[in-house]
Protein backbone atom coordinates (compact mmCIF):
# COMPACT_ATOMS: atom_id res chain seq x y z
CA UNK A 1 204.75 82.01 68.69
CA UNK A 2 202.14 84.56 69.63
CA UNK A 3 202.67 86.98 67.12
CA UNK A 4 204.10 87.64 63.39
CA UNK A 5 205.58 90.93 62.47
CA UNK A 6 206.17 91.80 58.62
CA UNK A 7 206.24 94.37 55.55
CA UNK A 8 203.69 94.42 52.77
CA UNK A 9 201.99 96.93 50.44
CA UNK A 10 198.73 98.36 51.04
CA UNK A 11 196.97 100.60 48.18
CA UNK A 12 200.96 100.90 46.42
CA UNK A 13 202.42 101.64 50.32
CA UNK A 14 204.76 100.07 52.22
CA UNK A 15 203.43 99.33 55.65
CA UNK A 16 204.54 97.45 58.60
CA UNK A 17 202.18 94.87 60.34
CA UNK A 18 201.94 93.33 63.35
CA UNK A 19 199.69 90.57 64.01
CA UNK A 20 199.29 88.86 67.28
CA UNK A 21 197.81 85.09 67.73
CA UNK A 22 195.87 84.98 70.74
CA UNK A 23 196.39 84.23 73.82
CA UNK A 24 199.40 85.80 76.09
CA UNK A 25 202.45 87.97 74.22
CA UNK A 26 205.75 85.76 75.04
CA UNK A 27 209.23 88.07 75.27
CA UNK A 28 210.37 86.65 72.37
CA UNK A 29 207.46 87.80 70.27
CA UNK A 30 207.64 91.19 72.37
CA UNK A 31 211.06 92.00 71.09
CA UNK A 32 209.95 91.24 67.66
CA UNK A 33 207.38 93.38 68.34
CA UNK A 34 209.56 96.74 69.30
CA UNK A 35 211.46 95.66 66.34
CA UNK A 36 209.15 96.12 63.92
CA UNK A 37 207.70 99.00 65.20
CA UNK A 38 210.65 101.42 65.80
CA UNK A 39 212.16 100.20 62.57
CA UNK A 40 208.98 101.78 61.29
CA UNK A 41 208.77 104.69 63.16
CA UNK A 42 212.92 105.49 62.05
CA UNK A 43 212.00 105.40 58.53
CA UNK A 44 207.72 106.76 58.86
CA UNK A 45 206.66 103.53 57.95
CA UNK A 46 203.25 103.50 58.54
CA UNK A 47 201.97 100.14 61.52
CA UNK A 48 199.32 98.34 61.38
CA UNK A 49 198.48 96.36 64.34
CA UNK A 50 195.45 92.99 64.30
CA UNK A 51 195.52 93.04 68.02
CA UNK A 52 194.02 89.64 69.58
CA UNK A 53 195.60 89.24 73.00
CA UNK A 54 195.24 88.76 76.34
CA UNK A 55 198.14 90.04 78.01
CA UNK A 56 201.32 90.18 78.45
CA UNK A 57 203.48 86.66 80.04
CA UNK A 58 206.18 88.65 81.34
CA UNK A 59 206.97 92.53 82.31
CA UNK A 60 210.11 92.94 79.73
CA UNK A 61 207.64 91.95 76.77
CA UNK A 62 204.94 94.70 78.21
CA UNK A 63 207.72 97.21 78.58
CA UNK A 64 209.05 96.80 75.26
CA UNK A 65 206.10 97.12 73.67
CA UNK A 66 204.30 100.11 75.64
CA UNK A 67 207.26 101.99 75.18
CA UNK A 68 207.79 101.27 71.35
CA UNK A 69 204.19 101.97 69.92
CA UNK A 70 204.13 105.02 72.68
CA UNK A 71 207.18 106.56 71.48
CA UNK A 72 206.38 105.46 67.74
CA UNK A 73 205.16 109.08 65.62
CA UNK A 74 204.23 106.71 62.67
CA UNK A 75 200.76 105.90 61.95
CA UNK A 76 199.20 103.18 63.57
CA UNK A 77 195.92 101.87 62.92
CA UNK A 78 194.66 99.03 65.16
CA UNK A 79 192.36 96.41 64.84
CA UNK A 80 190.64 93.49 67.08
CA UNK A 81 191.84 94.93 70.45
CA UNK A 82 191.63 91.93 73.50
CA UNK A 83 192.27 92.11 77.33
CA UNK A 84 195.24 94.25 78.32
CA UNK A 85 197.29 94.97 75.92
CA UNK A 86 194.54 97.20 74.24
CA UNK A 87 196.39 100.03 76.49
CA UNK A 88 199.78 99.32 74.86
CA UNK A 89 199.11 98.69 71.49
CA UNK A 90 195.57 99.53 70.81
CA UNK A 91 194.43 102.67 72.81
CA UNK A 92 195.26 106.25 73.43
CA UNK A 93 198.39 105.35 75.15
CA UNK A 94 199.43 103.59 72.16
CA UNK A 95 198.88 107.21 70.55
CA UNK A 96 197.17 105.37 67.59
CA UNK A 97 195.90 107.43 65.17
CA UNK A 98 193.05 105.69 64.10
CA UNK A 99 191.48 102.30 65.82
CA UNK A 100 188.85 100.30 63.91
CA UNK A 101 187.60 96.75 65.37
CA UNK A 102 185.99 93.61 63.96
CA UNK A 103 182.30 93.30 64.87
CA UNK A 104 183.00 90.95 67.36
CA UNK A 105 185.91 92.07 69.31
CA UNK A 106 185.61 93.19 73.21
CA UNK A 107 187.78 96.60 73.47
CA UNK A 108 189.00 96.51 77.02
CA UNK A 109 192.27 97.30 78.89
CA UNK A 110 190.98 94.35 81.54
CA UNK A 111 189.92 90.39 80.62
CA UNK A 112 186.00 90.39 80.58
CA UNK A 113 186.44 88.53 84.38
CA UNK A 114 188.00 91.59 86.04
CA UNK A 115 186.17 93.98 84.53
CA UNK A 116 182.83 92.46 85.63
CA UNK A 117 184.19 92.18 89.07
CA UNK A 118 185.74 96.03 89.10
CA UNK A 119 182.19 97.62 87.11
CA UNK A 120 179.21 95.22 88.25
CA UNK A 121 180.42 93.11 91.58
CA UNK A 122 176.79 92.73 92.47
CA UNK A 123 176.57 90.66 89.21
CA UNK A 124 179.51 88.19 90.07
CA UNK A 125 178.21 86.76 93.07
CA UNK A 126 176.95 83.67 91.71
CA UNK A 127 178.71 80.50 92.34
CA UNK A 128 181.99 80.21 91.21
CA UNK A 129 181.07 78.22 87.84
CA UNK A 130 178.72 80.34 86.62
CA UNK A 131 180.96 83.52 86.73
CA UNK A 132 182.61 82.82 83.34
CA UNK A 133 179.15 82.71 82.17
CA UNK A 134 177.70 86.00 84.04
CA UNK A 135 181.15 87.44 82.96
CA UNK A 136 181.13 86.66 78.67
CA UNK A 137 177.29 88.47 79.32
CA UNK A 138 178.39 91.51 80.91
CA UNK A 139 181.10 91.92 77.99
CA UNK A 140 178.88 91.16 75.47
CA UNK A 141 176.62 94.32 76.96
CA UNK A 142 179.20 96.22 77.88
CA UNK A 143 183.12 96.08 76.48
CA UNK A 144 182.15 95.02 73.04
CA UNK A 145 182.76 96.89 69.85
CA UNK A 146 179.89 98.34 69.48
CA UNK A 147 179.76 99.53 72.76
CA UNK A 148 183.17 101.09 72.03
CA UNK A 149 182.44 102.88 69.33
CA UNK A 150 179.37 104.44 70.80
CA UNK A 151 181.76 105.69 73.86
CA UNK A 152 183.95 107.36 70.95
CA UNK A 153 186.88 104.50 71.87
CA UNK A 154 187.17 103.63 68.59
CA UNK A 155 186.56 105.35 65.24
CA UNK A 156 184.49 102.39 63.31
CA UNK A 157 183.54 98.97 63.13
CA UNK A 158 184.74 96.91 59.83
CA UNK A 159 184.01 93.67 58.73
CA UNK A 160 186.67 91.35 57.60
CA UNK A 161 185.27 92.43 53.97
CA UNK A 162 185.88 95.80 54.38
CA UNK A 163 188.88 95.63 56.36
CA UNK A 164 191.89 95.87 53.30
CA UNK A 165 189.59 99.06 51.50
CA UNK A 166 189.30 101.10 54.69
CA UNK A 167 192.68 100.32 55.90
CA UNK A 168 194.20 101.58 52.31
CA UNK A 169 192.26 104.79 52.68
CA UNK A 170 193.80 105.06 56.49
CA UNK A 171 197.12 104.92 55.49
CA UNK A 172 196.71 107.26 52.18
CA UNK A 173 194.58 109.59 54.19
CA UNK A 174 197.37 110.25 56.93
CA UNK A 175 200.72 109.23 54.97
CA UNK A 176 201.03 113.34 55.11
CA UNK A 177 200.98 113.11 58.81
């Protein structure tokens, strides 16, 4: 199980919430997934999404998902946003309203590997050990949340301590939408 889908309440409002676990989205999870989220969109239930994932592990869970939080017209208000599936659940193609990350997320639609070899080559030809290394550096400088936020990718950084305040004011603030 990669990810948990649910209902709870959030400042007296319903709200959907999908969290996933790490590593790769399975299909199973996927459909659960698309569930969730055009259950939510039928009814303008606003989705909340703790996006920690590297991918997809096969195209029917990708293509479920892309097309369920792109067709979705509910809010949808993203947090930690990992690897590739930032672009289907996490960034403008996800049409999320608002995105907020944890300080210590890297927002990227590639794994930190290939985006040091696609935006700094030069810096990846070390020996083949060390590139983990020189890669985890380059996102550190480059694709984390900070960096992100700077760019105008996402809207704010929260801390875990802030996270159930600002999120309450999110969905109050665009429950009219």
């Amino acid at each position: 199980e990669t990810a948990k889908v649910g209902f709870t309440r959030l400042q007296g409002e319903v709200v959907g919430v999908v969290q996933t676990k790490g590593g790769k989205i399975q299909k199973p999870d996927g459909k659960k997934i698309t569930k969730l989220v055009s259950f939510c969109d039928a009814f303008s239930i606003p989705v909340i999404t703790f996006l920690n994932s590297e991918g997809f592990d096969c195209l029917g869970a990708a293509t479920s998902v892309t097309n369920a939080y792109a067709e979705a017209t509910t809010t949808k208000i993203t947090g930690k946003a990992v690897g590739p599936v930032y672009v289907a659940m996490a960034g403008s193609g996800a049409m999320t309203d608002l995105t907020f990350a944890l300080p210590e997320a890297v927002v990227s639609p590639l794994n930190e590997m290939a985006a040091t070899f696609l935006l700094a080559p030069e810096k990846m030809e070390v020996p083949v050990k060390d590139q983990p290394k020189v890669a985890e550096e380059f996102a550190q400088a480059n694709l984390s949340a900070f960096k992100a936020a700077e760019d105008g990718v996402i809207e704010n950084i929260v801390t875990e301590a802030e996270l159930r305040t600002v999120l309450g004011q999110s969905v109050t603030m665009l429950m009219s939408k």
